[in-house]
Structure formats: C-alpha cells, structure tokens
PDB file of N, CA and C in Angstrom:
ATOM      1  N   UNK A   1       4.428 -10.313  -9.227  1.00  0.00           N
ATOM      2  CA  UNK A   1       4.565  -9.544  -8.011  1.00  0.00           C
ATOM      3  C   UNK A   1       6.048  -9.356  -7.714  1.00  0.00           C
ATOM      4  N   UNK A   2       6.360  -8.051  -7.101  1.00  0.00           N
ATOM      5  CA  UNK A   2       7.758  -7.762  -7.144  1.00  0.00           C
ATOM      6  C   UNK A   2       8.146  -8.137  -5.614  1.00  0.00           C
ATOM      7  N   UNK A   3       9.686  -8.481  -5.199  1.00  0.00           N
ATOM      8  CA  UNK A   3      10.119  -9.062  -4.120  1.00  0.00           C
ATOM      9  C   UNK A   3       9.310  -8.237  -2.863  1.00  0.00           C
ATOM     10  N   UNK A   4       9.159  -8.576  -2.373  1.00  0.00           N
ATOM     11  CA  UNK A   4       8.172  -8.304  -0.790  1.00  0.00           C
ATOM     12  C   UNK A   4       8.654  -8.898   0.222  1.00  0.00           C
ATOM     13  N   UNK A   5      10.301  -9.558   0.140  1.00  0.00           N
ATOM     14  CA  UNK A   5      10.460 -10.341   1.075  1.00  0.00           C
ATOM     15  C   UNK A   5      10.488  -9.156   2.936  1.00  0.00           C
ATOM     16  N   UNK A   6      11.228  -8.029   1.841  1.00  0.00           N
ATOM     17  CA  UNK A   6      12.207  -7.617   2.324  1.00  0.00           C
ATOM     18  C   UNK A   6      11.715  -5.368   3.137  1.00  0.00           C
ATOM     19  N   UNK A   7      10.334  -5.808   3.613  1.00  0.00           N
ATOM     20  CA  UNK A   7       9.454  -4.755   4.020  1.00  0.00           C
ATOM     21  C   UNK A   7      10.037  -3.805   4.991  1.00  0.00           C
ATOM     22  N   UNK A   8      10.668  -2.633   5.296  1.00  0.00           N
ATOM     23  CA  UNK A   8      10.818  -1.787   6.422  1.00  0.00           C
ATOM     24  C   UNK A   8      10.025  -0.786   6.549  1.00  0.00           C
ATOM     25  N   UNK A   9       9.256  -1.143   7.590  1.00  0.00           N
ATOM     26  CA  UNK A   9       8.540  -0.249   8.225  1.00  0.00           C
ATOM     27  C   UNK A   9       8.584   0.954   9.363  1.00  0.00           C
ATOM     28  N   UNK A  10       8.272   2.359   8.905  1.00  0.00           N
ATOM     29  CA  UNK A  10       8.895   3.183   9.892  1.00  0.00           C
ATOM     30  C   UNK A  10       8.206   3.308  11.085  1.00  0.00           C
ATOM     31  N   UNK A  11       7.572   2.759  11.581  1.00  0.00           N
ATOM     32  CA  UNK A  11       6.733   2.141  13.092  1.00  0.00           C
ATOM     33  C   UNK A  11       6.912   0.752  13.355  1.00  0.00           C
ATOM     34  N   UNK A  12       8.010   0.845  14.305  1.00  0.00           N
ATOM     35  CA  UNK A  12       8.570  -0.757  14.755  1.00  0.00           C
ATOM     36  C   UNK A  12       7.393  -1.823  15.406  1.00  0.00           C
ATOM     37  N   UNK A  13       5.726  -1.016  15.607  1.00  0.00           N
ATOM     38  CA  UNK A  13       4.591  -1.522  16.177  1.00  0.00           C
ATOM     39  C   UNK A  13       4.132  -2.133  15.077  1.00  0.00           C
ATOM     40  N   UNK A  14       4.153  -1.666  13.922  1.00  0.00           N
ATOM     41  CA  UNK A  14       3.439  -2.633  12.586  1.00  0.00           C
ATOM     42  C   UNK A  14       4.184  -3.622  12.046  1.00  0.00           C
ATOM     43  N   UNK A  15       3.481  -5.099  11.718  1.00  0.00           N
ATOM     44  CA  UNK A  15       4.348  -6.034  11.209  1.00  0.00           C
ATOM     45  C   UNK A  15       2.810  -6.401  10.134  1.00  0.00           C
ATOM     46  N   UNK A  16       3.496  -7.028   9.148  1.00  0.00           N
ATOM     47  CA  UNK A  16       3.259  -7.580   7.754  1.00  0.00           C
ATOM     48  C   UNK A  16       2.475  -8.390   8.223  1.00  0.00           C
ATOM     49  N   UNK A  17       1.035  -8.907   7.971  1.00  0.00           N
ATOM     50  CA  UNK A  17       0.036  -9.890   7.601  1.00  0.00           C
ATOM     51  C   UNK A  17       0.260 -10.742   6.242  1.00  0.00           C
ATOM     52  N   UNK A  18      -0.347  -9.870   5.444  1.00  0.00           N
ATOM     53  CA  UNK A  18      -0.440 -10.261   3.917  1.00  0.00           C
ATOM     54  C   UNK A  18       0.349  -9.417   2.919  1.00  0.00           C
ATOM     55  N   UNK A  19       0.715  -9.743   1.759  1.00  0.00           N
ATOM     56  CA  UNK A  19       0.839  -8.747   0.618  1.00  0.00           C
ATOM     57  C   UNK A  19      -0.643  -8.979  -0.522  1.00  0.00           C
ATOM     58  N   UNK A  20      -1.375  -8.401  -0.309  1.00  0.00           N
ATOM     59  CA  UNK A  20      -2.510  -8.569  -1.386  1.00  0.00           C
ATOM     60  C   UNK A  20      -2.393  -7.983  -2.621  1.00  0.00           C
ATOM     61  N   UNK A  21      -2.062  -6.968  -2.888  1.00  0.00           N
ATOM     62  CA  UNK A  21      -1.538  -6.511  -4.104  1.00  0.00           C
ATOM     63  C   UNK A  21       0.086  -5.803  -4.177  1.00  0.00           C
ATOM     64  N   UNK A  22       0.627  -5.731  -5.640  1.00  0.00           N
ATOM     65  CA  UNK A  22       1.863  -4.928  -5.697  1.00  0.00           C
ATOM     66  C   UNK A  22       1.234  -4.578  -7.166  1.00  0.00           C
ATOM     67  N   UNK A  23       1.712  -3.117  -7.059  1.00  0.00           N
ATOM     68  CA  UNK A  23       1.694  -2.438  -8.715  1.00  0.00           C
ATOM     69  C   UNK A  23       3.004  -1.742  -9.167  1.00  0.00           C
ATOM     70  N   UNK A  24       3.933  -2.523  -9.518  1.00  0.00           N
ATOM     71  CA  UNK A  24       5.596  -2.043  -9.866  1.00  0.00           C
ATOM     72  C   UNK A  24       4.928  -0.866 -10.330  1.00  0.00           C
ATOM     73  N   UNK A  25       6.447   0.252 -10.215  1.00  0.00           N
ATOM     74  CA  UNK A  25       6.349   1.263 -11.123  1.00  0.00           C
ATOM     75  C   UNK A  25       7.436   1.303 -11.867  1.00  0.00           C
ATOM     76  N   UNK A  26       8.321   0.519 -10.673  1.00  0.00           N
ATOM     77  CA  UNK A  26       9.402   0.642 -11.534  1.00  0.00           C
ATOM     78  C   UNK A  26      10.672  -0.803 -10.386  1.00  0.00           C
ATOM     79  N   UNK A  27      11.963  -0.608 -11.123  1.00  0.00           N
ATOM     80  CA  UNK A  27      12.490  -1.353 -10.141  1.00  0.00           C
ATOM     81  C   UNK A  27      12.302  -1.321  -8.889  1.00  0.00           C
ATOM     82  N   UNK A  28      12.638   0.702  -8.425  1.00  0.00           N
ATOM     83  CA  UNK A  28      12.647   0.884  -7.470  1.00  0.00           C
ATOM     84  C   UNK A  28      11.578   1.621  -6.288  1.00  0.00           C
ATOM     85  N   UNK A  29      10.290   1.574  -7.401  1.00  0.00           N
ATOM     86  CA  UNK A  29       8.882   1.998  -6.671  1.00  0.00           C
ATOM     87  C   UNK A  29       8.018   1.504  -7.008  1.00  0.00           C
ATOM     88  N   UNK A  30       6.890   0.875  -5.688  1.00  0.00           N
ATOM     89  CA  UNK A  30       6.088   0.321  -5.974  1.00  0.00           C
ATOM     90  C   UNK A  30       4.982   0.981  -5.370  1.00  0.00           C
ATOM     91  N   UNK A  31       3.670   0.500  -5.365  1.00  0.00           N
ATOM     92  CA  UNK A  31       2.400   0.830  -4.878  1.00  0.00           C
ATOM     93  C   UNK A  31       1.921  -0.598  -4.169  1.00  0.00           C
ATOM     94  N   UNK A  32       1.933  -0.772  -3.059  1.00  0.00           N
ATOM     95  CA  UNK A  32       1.688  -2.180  -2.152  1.00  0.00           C
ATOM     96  C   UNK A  32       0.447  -1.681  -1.698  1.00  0.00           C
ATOM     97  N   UNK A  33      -0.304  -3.310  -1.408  1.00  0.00           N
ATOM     98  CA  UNK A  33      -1.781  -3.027  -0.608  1.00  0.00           C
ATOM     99  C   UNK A  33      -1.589  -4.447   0.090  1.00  0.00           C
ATOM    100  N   UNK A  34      -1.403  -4.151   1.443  1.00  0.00           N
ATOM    101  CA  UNK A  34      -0.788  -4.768   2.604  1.00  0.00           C
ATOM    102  C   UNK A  34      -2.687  -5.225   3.652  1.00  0.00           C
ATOM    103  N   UNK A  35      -1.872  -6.280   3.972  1.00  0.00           N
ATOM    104  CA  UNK A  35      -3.025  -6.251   5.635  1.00  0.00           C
ATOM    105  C   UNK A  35      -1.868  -6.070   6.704  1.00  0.00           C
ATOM    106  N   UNK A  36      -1.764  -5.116   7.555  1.00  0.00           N
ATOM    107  CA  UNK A  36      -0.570  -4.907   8.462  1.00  0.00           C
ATOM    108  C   UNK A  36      -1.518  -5.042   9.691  1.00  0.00           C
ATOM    109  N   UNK A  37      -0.720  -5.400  11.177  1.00  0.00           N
ATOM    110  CA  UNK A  37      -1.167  -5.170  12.390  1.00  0.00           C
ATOM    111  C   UNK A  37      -0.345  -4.540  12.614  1.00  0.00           C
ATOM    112  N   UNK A  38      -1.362  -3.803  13.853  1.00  0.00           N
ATOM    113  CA  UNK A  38      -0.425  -2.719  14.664  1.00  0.00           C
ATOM    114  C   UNK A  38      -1.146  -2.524  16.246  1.00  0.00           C
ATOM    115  N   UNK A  39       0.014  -2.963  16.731  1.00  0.00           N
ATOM    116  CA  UNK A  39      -1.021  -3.203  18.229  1.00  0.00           C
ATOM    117  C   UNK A  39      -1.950  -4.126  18.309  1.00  0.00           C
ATOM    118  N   UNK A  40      -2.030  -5.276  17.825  1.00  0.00           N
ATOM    119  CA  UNK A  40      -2.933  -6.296  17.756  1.00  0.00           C
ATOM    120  C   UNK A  40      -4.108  -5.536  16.804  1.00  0.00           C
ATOM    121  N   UNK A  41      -4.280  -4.844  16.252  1.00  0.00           N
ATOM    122  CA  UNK A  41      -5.414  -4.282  15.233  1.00  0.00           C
ATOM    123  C   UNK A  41      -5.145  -4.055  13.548  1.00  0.00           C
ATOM    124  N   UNK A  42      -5.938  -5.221  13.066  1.00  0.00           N
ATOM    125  CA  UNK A  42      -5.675  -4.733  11.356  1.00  0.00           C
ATOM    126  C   UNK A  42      -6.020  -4.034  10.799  1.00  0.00           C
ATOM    127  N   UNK A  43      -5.418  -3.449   9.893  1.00  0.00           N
ATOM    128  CA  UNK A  43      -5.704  -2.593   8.950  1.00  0.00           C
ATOM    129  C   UNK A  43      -5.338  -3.161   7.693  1.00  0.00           C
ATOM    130  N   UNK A  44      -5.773  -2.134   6.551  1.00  0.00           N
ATOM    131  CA  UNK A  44      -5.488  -1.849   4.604  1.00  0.00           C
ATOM    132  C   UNK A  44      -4.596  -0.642   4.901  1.00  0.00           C
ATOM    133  N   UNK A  45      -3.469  -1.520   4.376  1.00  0.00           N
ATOM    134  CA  UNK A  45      -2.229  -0.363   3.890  1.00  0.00           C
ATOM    135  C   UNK A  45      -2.136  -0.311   2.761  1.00  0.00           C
ATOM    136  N   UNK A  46      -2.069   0.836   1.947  1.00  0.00           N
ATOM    137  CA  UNK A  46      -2.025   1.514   0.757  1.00  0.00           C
ATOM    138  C   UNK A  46      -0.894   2.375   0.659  1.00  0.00           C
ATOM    139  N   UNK A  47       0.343   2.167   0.332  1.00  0.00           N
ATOM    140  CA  UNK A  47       1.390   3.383   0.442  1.00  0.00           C
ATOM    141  C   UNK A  47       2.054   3.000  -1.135  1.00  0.00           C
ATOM    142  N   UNK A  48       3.029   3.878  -1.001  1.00  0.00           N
ATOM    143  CA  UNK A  48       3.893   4.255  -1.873  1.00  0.00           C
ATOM    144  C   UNK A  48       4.915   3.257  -1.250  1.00  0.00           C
ATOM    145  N   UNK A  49       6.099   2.344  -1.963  1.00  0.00           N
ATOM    146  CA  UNK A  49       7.050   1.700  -1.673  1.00  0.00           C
ATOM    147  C   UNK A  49       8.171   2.207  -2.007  1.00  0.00           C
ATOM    148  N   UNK A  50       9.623   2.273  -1.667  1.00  0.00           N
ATOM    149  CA  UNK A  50      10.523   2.580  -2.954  1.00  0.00           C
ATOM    150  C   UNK A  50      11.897   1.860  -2.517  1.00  0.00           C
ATOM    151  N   UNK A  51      13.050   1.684  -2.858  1.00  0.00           N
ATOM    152  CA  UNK A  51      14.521   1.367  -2.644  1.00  0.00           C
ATOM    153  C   UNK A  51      15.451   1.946  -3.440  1.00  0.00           C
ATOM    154  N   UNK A  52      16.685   2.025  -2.705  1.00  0.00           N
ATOM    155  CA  UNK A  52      17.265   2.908  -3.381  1.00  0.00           C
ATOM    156  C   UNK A  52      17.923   1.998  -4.754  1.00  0.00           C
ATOM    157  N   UNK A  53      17.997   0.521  -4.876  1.00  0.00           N
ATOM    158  CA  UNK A  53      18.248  -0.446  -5.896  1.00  0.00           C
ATOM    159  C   UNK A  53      17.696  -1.549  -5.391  1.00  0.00           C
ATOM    160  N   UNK A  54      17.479  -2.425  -6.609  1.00  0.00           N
ATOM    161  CA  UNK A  54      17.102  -3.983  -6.216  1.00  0.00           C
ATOM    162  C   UNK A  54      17.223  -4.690  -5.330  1.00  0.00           C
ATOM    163  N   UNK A  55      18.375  -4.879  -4.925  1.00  0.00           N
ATOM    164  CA  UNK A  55      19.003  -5.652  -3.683  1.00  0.00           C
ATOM    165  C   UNK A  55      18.584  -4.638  -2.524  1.00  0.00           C
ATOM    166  N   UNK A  56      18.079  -3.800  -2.465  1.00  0.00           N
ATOM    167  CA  UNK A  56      18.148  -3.079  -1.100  1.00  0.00           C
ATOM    168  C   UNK A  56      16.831  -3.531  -0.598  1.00  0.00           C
ATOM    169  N   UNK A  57      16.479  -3.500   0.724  1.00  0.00           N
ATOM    170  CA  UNK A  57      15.242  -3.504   1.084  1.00  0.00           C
ATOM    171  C   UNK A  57      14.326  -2.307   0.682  1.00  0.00           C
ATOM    172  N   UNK A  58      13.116  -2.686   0.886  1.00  0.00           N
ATOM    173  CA  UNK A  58      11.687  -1.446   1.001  1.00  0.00           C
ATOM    174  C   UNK A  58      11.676  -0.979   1.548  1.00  0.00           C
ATOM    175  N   UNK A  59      11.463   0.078   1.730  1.00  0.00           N
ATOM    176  CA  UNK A  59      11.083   1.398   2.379  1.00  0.00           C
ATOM    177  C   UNK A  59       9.538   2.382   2.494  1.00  0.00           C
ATOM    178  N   UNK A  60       8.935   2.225   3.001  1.00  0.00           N
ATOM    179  CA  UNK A  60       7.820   2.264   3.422  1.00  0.00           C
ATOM    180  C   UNK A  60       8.001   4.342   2.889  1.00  0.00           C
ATOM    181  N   UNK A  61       6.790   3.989   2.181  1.00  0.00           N
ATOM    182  CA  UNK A  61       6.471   5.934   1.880  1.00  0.00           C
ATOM    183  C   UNK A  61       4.926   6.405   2.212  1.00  0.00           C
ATOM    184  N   UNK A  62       4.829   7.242   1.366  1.00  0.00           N
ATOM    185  CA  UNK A  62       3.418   8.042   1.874  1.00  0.00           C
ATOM    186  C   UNK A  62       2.637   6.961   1.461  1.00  0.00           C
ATOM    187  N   UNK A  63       1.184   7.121   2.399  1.00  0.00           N
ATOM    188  CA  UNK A  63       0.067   6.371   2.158  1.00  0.00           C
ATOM    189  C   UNK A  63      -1.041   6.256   3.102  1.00  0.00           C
ATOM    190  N   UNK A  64      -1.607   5.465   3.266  1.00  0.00           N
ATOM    191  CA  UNK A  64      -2.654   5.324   4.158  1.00  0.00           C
ATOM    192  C   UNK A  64      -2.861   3.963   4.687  1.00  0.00           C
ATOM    193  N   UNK A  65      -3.394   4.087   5.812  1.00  0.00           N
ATOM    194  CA  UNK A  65      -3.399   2.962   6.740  1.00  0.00           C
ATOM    195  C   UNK A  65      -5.486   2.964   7.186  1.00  0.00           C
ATOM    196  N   UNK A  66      -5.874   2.607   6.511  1.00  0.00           N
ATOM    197  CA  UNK A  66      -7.202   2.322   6.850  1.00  0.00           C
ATOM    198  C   UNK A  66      -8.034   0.994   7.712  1.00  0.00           C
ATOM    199  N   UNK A  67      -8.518   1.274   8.615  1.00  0.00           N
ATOM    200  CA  UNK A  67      -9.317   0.675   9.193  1.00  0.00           C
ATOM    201  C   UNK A  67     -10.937   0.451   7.679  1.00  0.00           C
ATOM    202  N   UNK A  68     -11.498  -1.009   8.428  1.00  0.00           N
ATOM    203  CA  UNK A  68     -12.261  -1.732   6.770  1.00  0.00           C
ATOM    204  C   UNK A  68     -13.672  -0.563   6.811  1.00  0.00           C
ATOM    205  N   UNK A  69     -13.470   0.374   7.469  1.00  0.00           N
ATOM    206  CA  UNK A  69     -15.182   1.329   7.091  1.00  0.00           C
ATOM    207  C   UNK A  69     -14.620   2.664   6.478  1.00  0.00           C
ATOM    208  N   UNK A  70     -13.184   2.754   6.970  1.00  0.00           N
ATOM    209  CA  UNK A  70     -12.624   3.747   6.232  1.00  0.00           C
ATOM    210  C   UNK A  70     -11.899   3.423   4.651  1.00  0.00           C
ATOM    211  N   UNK A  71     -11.874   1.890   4.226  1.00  0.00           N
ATOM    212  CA  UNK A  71     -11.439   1.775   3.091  1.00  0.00           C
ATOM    213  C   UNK A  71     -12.659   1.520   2.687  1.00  0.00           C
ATOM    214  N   UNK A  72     -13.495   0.980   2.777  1.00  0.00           N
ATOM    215  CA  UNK A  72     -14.930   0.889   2.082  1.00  0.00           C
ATOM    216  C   UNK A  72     -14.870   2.119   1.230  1.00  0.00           C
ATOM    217  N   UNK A  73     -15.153   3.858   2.102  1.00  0.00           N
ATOM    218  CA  UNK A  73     -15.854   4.803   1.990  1.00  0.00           C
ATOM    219  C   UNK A  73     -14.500   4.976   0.623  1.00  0.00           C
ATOM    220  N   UNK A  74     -13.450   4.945   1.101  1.00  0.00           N
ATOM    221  CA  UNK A  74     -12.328   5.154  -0.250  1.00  0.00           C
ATOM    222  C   UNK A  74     -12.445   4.322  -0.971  1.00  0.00           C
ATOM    223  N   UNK A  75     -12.697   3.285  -1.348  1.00  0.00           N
ATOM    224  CA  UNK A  75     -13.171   2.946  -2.132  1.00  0.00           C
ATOM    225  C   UNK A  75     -13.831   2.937  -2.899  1.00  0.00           C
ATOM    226  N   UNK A  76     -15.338   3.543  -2.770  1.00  0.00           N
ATOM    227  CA  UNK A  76     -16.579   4.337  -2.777  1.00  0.00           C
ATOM    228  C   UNK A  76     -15.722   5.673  -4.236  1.00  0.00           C
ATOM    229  N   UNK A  77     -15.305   6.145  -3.251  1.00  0.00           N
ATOM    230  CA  UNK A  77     -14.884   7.999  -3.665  1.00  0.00           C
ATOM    231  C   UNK A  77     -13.835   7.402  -4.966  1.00  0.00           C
ATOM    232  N   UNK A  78     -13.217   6.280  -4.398  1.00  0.00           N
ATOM    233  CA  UNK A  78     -12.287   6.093  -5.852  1.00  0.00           C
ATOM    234  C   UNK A  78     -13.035   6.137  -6.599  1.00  0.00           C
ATOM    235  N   UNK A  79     -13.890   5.302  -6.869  1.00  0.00           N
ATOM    236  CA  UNK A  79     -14.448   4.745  -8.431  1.00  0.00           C
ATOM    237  C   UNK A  79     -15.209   5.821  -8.593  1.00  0.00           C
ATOM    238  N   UNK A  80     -16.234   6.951  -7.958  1.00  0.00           N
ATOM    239  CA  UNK A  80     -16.628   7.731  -8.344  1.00  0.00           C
ATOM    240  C   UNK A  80     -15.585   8.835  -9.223  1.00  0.00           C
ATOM    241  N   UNK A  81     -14.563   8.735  -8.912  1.00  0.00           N
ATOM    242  CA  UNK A  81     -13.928   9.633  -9.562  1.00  0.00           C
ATOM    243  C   UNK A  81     -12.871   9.445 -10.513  1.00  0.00           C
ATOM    244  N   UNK A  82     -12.780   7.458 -10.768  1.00  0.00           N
ATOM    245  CA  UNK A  82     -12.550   7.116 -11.820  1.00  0.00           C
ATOM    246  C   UNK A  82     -13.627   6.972 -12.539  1.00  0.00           C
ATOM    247  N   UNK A  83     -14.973   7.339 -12.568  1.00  0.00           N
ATOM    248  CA  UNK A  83     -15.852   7.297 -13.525  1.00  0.00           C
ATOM    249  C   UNK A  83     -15.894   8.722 -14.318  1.00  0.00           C
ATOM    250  N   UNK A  84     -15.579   9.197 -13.087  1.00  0.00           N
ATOM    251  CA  UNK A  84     -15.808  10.616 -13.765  1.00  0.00           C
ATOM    252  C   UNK A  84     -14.764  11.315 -14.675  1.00  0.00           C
ATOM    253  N   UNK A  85     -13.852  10.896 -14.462  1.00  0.00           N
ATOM    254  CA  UNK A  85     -12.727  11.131 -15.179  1.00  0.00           C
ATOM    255  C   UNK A  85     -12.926  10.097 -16.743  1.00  0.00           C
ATOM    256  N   UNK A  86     -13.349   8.772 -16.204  1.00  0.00           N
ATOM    257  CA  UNK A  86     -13.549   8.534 -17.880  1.00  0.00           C
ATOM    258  C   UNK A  86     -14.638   8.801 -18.738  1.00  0.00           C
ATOM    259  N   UNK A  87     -15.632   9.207 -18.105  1.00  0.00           N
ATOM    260  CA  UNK A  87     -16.369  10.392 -18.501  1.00  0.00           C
ATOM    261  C   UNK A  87     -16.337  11.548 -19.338  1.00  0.00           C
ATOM    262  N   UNK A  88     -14.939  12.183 -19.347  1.00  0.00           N
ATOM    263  CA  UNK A  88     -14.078  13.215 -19.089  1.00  0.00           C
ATOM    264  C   UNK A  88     -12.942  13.138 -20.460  1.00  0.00           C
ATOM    265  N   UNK A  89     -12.885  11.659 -20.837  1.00  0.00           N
ATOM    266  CA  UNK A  89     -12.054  11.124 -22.059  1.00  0.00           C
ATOM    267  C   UNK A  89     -12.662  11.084 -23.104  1.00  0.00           C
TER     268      UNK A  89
END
C-alpha cells in the first residue's frame, strides 16, 4: 500500500476513517477506496488520487462518494460489465 499518511481533501467537512484499499498507478496516481465521514455520515470513497511528486501530499481527484445502497448497486453494474467484457476476450 502506497503512503496514505498524507490525504487532502477538497471539502474541509470530510475527514479519513479508513484506507481499505490503494491501487498505485504510479508514483504519482493512485485509485483509493476510503471510509470517509462527512457531517457525522459515512460513506465509500472511490476517487482518483494524484501528487505532483513523492514527498508531496495527495490530492483528492474525480470519483465518487457513495452511501452503502448506492455502492452495493455499483457494485452490482461493475461485475456485470466486467463479465461482459470478458466475455468479449
């Protein structure tokens, strides 16, 4: 798992729970799957990560912030359409 110490978030209302997953892409981009609160309410964060170098902090990018009936249903739609795609191979 790549450093996570170091999270900025562009809504000063959300703070870090968990890091449950990281999928490097590279030094400087990752794919994080977060439990964040916001306003006393959790969510599944799914975004894009990136920095401009190692030493710099994270930077919070596109993604999604799901409540657990709205990641279920994405969840759902993922695998249907990773099946179908390997289907497709």
């Amino acid at each position: 798992m790549m450093d996570n110490g170091n999270l900025t978030f562009t809504d000063d209302s959300i703070k870090l729970v968990e890091v449950v997953a990281d999928s490097p892409i590279s030094n400087t981009q990752s794919i994080k799957t977060l439990i964040i609160d916001k306003n006393g309410k959790h969510y599944i964060s799914l975004q894009k990560w990136w920095r401009e170098a190692k030493e710099t902090p994270w930077r919070e990018g596109k993604g999604f912030h799901f409540e657990p009936a709205e990641a279920k249903g994405a969840v759902e739609a993922l695998k249907k359409a990773l099946d179908a795609l390997t289907r497709m191979d």
